[in-house]
C-alpha atoms as a PDB file:
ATOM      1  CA  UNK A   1      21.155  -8.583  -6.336  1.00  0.00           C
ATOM      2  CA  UNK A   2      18.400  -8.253  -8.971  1.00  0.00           C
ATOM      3  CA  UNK A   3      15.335  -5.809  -9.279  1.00  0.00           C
ATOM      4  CA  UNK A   4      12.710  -8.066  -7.909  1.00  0.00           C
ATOM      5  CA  UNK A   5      14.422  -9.028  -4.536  1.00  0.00           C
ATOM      6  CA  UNK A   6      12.933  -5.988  -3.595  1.00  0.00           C
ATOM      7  CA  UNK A   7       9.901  -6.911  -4.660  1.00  0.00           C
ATOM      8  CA  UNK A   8       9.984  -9.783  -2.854  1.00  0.00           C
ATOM      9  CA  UNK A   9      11.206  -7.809   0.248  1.00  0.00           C
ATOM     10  CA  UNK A  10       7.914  -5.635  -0.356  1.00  0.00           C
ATOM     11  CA  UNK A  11       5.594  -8.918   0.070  1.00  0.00           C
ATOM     12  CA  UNK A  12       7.461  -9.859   2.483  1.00  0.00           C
ATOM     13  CA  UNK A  13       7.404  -7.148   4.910  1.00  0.00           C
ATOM     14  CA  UNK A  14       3.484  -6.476   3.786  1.00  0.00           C
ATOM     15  CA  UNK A  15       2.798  -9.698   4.855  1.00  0.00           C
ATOM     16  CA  UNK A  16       4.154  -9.547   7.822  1.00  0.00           C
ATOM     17  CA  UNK A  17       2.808  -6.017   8.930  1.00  0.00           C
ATOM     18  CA  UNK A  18       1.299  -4.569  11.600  1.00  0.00           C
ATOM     19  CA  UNK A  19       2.087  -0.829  11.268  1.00  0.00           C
ATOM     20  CA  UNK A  20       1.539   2.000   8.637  1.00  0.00           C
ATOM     21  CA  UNK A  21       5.327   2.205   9.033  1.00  0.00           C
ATOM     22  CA  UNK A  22       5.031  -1.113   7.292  1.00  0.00           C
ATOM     23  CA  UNK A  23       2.860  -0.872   4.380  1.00  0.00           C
ATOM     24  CA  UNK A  24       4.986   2.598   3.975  1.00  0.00           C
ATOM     25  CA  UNK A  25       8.233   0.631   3.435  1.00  0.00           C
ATOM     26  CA  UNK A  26       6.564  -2.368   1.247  1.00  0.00           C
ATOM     27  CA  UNK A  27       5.382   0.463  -1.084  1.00  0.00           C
ATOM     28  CA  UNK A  28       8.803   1.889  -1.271  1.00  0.00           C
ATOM     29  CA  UNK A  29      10.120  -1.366  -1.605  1.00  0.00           C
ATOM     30  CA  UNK A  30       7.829  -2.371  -4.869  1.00  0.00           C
ATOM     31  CA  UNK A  31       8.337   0.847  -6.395  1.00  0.00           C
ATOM     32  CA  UNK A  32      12.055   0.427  -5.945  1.00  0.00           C
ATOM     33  CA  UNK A  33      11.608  -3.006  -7.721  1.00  0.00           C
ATOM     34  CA  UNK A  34       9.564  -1.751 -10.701  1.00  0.00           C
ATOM     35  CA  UNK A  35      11.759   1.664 -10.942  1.00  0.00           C
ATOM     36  CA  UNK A  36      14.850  -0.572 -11.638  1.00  0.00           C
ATOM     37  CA  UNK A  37      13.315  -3.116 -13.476  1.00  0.00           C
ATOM     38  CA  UNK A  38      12.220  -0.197 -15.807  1.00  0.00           C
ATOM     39  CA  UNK A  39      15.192   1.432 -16.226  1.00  0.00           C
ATOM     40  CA  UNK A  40      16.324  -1.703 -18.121  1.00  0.00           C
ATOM     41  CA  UNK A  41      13.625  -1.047 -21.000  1.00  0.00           C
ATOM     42  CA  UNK A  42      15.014   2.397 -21.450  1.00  0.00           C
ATOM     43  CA  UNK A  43      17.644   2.430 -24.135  1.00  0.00           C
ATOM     44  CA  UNK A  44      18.505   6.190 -24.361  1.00  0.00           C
ATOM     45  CA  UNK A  45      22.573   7.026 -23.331  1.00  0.00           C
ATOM     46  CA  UNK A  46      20.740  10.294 -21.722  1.00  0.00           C
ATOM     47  CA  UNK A  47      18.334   8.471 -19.400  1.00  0.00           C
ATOM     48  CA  UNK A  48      20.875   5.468 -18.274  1.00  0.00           C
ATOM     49  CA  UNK A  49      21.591   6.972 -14.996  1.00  0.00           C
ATOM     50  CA  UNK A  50      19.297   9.495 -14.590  1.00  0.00           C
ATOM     51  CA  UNK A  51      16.546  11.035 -12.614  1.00  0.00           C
ATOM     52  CA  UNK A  52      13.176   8.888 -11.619  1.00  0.00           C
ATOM     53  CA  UNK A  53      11.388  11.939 -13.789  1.00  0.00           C
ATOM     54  CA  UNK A  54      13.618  11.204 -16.668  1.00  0.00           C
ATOM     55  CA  UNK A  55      12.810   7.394 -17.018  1.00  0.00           C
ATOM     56  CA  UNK A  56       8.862   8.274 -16.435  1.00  0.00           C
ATOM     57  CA  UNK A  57       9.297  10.728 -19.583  1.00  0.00           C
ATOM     58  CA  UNK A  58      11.183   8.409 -21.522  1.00  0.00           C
ATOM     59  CA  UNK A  59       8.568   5.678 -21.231  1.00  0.00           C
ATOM     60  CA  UNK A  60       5.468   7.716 -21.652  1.00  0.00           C
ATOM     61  CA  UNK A  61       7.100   8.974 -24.917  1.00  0.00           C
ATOM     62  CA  UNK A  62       7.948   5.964 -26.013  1.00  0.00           C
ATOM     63  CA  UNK A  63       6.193   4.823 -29.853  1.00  0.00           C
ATOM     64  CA  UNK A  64       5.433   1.912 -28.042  1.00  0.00           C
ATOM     65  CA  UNK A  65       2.041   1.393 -26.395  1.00  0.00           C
ATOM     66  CA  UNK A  66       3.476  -1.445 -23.746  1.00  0.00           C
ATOM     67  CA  UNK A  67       6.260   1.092 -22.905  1.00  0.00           C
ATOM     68  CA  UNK A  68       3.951   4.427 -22.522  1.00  0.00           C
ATOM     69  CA  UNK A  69       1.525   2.117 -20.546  1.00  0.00           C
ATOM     70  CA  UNK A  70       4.554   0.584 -18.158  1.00  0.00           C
ATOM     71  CA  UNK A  71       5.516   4.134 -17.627  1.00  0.00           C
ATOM     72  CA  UNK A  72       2.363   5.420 -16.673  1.00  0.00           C
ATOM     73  CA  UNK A  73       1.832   2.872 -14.293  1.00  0.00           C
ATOM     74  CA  UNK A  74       5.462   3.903 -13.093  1.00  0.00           C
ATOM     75  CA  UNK A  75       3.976   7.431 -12.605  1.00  0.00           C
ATOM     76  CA  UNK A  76       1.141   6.489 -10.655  1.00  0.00           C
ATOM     77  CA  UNK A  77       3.181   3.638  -8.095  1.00  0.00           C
ATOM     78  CA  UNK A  78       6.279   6.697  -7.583  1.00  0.00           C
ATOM     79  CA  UNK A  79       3.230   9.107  -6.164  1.00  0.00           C
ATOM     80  CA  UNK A  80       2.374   6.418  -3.699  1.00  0.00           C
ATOM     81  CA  UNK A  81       5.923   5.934  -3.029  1.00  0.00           C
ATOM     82  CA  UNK A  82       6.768   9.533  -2.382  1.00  0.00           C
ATOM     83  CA  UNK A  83       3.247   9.452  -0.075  1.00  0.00           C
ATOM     84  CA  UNK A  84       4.549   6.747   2.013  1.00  0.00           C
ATOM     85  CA  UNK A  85       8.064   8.275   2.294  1.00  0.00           C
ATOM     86  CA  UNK A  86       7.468  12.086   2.411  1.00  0.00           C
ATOM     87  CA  UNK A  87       4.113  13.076   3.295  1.00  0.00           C
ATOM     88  CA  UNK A  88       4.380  11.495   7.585  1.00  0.00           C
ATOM     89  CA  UNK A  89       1.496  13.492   8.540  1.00  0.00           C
ATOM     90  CA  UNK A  90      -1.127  11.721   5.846  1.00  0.00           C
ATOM     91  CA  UNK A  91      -2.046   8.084   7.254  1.00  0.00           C
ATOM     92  CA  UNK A  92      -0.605   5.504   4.962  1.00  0.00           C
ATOM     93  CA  UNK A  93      -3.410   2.485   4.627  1.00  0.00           C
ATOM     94  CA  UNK A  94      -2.478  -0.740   3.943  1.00  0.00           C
ATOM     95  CA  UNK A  95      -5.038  -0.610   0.979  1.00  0.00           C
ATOM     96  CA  UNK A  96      -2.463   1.671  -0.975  1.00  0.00           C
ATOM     97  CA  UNK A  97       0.567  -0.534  -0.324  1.00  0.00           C
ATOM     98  CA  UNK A  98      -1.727  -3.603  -1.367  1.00  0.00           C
ATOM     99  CA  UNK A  99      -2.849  -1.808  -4.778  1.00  0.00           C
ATOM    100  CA  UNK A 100       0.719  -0.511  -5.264  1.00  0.00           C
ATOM    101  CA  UNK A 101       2.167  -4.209  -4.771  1.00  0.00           C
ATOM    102  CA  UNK A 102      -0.356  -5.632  -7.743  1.00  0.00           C
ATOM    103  CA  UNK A 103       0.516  -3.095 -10.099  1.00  0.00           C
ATOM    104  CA  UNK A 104       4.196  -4.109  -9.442  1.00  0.00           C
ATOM    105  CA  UNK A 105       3.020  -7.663  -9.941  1.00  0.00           C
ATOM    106  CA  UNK A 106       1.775  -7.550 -12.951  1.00  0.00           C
ATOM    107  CA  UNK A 107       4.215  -5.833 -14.699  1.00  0.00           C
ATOM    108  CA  UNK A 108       6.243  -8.175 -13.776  1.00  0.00           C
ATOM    109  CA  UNK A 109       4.037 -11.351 -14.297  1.00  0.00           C
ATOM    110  CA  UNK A 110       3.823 -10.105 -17.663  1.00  0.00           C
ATOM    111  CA  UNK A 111       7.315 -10.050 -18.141  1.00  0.00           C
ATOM    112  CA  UNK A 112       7.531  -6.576 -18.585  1.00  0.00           C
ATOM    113  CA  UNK A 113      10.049  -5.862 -16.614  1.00  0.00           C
END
């Protein structure tokens, strides 16, 4: 199994939708997709293996502008992830999974990840 079947899960199951519980799991899907996909541009012993956080860092910090970018977009798609699969009482639109899904996209259409 490779990073982007779960991105293609994620399209999958937002296509299909006809719940919030849906558009919640597409967005955890996608992030899951872009979150290992990333991990693969980190190069540091002491991030191989470790904490969502730790990745995030490692990109932001990065000297490179493509990697600081990636991770900031990383940032912003894991706070919609952990809306969708920790905060139950806030409604979950299908707008949110929809804008998280692009940003997934096009990291990946850019071959970024």
């Amino acid at each position: 199994m490779n990073a982007k079947e779960f991105l293609d899960s994620a399209y999958q199951i937002n296509q299909d939708a006809t719940k919030e519980v849906d558009y919640r799991n597409a967005t955890s899907r996608a992030y899951y997709a872009a979150y290992h996909g990333c991990k693969k541009l980190v190069n540091e012993p002491a991030v191989m293996g470790a904490s969502h956080e730790k990745v995030i860092i490692a990109l932001k910090n990065s000297s490179h502008q493509e990697k600081r970018s990636i991770g900031n977009s990383l940032q912003q798609i894991k706070a919609s992830r952990v809306w969708a699969d920790y905060q139950l009482d806030n409604s979950f639109p299908r707008s949110e999974s929809n804008k998280v899904l692009e940003i997934v996209k096009r990291l990946y259409n850019l071959n970024k990840l």
